[in-house]
C-alpha atoms as a PDB file:
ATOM      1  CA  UNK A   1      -8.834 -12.876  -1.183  1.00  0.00           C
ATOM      2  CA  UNK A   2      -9.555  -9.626  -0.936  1.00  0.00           C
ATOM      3  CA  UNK A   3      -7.636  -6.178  -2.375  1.00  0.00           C
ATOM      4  CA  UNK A   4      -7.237  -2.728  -0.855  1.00  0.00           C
ATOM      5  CA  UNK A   5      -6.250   0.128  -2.957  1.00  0.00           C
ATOM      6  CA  UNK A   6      -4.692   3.125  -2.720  1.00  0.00           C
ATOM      7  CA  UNK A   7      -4.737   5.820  -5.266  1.00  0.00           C
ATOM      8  CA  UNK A   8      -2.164   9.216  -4.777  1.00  0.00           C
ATOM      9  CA  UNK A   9      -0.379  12.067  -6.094  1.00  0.00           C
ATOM     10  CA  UNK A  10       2.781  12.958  -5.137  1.00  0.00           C
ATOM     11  CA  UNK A  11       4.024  16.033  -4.552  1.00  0.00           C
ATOM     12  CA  UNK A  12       7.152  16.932  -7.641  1.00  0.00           C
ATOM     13  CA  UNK A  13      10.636  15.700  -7.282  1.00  0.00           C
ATOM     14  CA  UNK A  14       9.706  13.036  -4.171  1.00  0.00           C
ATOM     15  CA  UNK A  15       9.392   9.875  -5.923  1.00  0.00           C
ATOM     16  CA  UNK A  16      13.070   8.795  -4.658  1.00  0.00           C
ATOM     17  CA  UNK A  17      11.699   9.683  -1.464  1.00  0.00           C
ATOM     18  CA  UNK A  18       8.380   7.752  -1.679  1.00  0.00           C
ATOM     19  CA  UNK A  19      10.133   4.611  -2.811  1.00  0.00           C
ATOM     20  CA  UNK A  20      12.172   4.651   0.153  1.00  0.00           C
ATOM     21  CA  UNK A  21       9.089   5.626   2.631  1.00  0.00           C
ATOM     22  CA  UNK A  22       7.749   2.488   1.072  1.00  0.00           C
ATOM     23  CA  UNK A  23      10.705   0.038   1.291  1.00  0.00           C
ATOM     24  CA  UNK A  24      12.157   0.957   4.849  1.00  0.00           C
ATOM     25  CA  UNK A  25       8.480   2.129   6.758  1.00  0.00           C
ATOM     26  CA  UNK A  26       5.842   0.842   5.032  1.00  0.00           C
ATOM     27  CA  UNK A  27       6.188  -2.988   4.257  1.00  0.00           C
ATOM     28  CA  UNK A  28       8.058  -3.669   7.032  1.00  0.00           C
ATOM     29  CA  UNK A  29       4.775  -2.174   8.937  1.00  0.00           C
ATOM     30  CA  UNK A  30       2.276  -4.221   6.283  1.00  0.00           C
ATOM     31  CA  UNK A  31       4.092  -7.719   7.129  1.00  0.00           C
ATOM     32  CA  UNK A  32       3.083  -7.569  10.571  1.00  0.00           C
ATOM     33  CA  UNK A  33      -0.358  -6.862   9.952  1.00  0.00           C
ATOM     34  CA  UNK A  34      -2.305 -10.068  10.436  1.00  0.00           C
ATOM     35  CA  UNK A  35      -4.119 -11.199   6.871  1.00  0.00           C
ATOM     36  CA  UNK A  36      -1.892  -9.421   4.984  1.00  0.00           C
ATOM     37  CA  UNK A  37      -0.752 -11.226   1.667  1.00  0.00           C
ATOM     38  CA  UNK A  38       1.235  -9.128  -1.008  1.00  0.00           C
ATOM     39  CA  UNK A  39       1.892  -5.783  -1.659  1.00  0.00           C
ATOM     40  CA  UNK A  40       2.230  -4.205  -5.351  1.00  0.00           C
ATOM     41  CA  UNK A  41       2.823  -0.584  -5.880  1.00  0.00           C
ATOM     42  CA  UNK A  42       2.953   1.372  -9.511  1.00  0.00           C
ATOM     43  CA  UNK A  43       3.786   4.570  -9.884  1.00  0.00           C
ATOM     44  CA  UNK A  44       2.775   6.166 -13.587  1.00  0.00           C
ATOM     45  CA  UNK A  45       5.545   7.428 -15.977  1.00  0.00           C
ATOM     46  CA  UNK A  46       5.414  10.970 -14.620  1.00  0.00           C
ATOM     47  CA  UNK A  47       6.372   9.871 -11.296  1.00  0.00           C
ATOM     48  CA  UNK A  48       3.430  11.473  -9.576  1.00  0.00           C
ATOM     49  CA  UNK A  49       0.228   9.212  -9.891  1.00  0.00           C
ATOM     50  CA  UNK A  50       0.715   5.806  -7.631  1.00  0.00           C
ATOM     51  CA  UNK A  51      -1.894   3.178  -7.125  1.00  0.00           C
ATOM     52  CA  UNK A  52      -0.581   0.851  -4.318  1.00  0.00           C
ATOM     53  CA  UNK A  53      -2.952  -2.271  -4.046  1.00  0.00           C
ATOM     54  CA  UNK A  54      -1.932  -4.776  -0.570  1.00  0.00           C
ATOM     55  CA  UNK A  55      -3.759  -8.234  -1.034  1.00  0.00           C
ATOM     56  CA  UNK A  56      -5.133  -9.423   2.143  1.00  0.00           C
ATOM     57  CA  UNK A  57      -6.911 -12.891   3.128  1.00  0.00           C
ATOM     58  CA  UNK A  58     -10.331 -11.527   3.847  1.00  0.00           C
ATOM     59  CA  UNK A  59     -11.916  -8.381   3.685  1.00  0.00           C
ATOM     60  CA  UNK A  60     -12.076  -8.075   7.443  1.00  0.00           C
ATOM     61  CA  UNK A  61      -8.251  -8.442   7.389  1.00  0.00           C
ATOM     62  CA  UNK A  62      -7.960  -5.617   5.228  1.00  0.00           C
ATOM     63  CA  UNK A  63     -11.142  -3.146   6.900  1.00  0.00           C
ATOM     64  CA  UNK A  64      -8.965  -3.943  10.646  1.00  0.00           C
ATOM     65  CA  UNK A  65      -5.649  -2.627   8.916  1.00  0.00           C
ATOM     66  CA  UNK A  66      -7.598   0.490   7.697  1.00  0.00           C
ATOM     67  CA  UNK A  67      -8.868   0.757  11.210  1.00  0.00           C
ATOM     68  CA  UNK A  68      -5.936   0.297  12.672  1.00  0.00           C
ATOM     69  CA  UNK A  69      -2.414   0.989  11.581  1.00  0.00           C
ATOM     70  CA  UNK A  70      -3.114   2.738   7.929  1.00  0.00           C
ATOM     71  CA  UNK A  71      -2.964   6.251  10.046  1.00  0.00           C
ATOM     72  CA  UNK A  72       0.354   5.449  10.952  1.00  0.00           C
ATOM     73  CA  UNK A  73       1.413   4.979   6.854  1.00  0.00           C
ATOM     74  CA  UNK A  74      -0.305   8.154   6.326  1.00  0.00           C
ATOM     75  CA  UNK A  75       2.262   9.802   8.852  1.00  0.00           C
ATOM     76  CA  UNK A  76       4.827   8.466   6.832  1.00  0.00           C
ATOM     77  CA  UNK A  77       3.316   9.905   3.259  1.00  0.00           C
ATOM     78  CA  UNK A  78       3.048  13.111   4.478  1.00  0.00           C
ATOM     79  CA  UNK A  79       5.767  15.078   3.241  1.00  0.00           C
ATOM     80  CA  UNK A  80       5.554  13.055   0.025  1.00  0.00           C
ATOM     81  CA  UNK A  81       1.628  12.774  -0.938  1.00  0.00           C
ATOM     82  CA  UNK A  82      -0.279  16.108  -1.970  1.00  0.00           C
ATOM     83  CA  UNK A  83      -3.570  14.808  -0.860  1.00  0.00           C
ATOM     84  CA  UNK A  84      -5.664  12.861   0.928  1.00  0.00           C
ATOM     85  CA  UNK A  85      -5.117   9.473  -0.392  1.00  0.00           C
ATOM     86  CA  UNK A  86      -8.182   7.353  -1.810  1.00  0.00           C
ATOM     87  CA  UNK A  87      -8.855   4.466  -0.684  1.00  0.00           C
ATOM     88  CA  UNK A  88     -10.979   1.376  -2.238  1.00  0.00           C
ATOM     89  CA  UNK A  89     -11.556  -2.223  -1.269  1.00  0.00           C
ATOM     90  CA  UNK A  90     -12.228  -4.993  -4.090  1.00  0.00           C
ATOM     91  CA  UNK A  91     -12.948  -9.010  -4.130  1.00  0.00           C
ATOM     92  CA  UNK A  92     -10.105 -10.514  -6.129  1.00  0.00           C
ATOM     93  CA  UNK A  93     -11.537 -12.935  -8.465  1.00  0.00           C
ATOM     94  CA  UNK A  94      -8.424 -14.007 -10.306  1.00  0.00           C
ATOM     95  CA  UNK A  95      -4.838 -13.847  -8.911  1.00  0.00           C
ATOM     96  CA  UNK A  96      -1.458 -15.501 -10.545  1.00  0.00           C
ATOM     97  CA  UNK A  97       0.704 -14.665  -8.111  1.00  0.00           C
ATOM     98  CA  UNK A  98       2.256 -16.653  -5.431  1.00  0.00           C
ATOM     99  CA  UNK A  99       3.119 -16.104  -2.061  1.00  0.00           C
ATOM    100  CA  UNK A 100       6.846 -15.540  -1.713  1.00  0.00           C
ATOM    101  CA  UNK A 101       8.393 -15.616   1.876  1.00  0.00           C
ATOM    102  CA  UNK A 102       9.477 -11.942   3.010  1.00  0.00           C
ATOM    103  CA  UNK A 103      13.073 -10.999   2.643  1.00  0.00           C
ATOM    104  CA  UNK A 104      14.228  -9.971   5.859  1.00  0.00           C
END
């Protein structure tokens, strides 16, 4: 297994907005993504720092997706994120979490 993260700052007052972004654009986008696993986002007290962290099968799963169809969740961030997001890969080496089917 392998993890992607994502670490951002959102701009004030859009974490409503973000939440949604995430719910009806980007998930929906993630599932189809061959490799993909599990997504996880947290979003600090404030409401402005997020880490969002999408488990993937294999690394190469993940390093296609970034190649691929991340610029299209960037469009979707960008009235919401103040920067450019950062982006980091790890090997998971301990997971408790199942897979649970999508809700559709």
């Amino acid at each position: 297994m392998y993890a992607r993260t994502v670490f951002l700052r959102l701009r004030p007052d859009t974490g409503a907005r973000f939440a949604q972004i995430i719910e009806d654009e980007i998930l929906p986008l993630l599932r189809t993504q061959s490799g993909f696993e599990n997504e996880i986002t947290l979003v600090a007290p404030e409401g402005r720092d997020v880490v969002a962290i999408s488990i993937w099968d294999q690394k190469e799963s993940a390093d296609f997706y970034g190649r691929t169809a991340y610029s299209q969740v960037l469009q979707h961030l960008t009235n919401v994120v103040e920067r450019t997001p950062d982006v980091r890969g790890y090997d998971v080496a301990n997971a408790t979490f199942q897979k649970v089917p999508a809700v559709e």
